[in-house]
Protein backbone atom coordinates (compact mmCIF):
# COMPACT_ATOMS: atom_id res chain seq x y z
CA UNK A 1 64.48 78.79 129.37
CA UNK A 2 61.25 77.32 127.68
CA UNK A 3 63.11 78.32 124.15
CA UNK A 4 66.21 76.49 125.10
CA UNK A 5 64.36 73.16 125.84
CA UNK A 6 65.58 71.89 121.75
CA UNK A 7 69.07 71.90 123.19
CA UNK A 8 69.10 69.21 125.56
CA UNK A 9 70.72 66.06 125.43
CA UNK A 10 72.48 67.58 121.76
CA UNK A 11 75.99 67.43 120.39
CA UNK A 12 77.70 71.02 120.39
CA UNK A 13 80.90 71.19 118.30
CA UNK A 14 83.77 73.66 119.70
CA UNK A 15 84.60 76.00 117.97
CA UNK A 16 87.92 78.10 118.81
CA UNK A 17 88.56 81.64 116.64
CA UNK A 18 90.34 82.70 115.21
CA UNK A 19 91.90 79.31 113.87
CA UNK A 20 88.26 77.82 113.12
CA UNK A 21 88.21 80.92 110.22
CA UNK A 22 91.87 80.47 109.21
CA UNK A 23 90.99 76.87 108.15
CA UNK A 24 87.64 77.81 106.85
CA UNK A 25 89.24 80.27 104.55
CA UNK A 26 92.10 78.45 103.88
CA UNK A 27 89.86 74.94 102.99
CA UNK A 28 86.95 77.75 101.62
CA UNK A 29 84.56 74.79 103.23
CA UNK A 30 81.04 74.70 104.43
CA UNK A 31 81.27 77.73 106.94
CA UNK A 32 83.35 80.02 104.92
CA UNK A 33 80.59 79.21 101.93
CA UNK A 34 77.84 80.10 104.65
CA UNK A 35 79.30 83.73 105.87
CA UNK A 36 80.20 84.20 101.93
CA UNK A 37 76.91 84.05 100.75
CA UNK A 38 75.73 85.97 103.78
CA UNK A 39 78.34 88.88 102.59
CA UNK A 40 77.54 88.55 99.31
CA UNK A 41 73.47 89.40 99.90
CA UNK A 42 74.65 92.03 102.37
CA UNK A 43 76.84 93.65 99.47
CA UNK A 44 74.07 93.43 96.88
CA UNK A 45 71.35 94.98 98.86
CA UNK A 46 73.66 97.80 100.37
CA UNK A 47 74.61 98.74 96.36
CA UNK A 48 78.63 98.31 97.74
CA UNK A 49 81.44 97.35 95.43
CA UNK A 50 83.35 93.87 95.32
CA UNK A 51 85.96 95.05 96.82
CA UNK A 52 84.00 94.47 100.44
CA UNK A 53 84.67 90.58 99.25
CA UNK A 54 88.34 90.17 98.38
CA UNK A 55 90.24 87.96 100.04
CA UNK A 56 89.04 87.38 103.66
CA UNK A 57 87.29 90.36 103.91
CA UNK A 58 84.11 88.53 104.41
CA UNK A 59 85.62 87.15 107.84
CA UNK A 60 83.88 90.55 109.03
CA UNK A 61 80.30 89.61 108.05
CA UNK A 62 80.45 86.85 110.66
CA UNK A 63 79.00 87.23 114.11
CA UNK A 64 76.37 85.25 116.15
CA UNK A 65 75.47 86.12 119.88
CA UNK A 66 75.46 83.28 122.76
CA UNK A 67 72.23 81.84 122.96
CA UNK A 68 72.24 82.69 126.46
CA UNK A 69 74.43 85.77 127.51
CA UNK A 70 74.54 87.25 124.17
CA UNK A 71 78.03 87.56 124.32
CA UNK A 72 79.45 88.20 120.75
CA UNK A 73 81.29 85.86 118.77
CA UNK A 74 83.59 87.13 116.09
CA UNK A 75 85.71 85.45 113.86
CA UNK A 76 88.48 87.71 114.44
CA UNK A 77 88.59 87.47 118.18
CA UNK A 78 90.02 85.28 120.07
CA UNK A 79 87.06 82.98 121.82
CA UNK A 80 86.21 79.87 122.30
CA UNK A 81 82.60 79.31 121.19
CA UNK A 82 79.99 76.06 120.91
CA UNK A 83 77.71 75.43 117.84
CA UNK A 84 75.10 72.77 117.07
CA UNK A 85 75.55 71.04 113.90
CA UNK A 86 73.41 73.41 111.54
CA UNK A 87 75.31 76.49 112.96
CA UNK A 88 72.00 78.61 113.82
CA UNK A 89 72.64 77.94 118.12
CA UNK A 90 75.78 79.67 119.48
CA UNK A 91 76.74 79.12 123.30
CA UNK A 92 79.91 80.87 124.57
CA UNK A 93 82.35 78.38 126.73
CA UNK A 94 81.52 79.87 130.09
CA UNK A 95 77.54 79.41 129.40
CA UNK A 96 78.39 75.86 128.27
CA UNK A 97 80.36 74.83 131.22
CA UNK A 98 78.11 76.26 133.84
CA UNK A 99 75.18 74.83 131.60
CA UNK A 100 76.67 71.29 130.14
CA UNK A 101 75.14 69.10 133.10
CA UNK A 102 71.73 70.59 132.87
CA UNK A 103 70.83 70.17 129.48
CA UNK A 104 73.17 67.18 129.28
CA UNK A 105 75.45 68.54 126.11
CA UNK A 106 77.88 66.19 124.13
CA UNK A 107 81.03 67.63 123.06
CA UNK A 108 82.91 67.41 120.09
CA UNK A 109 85.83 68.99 118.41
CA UNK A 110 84.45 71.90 115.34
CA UNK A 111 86.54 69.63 112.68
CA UNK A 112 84.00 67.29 113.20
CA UNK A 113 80.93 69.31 112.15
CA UNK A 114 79.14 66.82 109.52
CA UNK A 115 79.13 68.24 105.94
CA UNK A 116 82.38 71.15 107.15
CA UNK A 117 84.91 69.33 104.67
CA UNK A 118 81.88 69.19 101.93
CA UNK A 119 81.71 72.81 101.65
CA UNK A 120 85.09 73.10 99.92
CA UNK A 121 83.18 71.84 96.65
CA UNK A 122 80.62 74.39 97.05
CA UNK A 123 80.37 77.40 94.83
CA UNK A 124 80.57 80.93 96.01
């Protein structure tokens, strides 16, 4: 738990899928820009065709393990996951509830992630 000790007393944002994706596509702000690029580099290196990033195909190139369990979260399954605000630290919701006292986590809604909306005037 000596790797964990950065996440006490922080502000996790919950984040449900799939309806977190469906507005990140939809809005194409900060998080779908994030797993974009990520598909993007993935396609480039792997010599694969464009075709692997039409539409929300790149939904696919998303997934992060809990921080704790390593359970898998997906933006295609249905799961209820928290982040911090740079979206590197993913906790599933039974590790945060049985967790939330200890390390004495604030909770906020994943709308609220600072910069989220911002990402809609990125590039891809």
């Amino acid at each position: 738990m000596s790797d964990e000790k950065h996440l006490v007393n922080m502000t996790l944002y919950k984040i449900s899928f799939p309806a977190f994706w469906e507005i990140a596509y939809r809005e194409k702000n900060l998080f779908y820009h994030i797993i974009r690029r990520h598909a993007e580099k993935f396609v480039a290196k792997m010599g694969r065709g464009e075709e692997y990033l039409e539409g929300d195909k790149v939904r696919s190139f998303f997934h992060e393990h809990c921080t704790f369990c390593m359970e898998k979260a997906m933006t295609d399954n249905s799961s209820t996951f928290y982040c911090t605000d740079d979206l590197r630290c993913w906790i599933c919701f039974e590790c945060f509830s049985d967790l939330r006292e200890r390390f004495n986590w604030q909770e906020k809604q994943g709308e609220e992630l600072p910069g989220l909306s911002e990402g809609s005037k990125a590039k891809s």
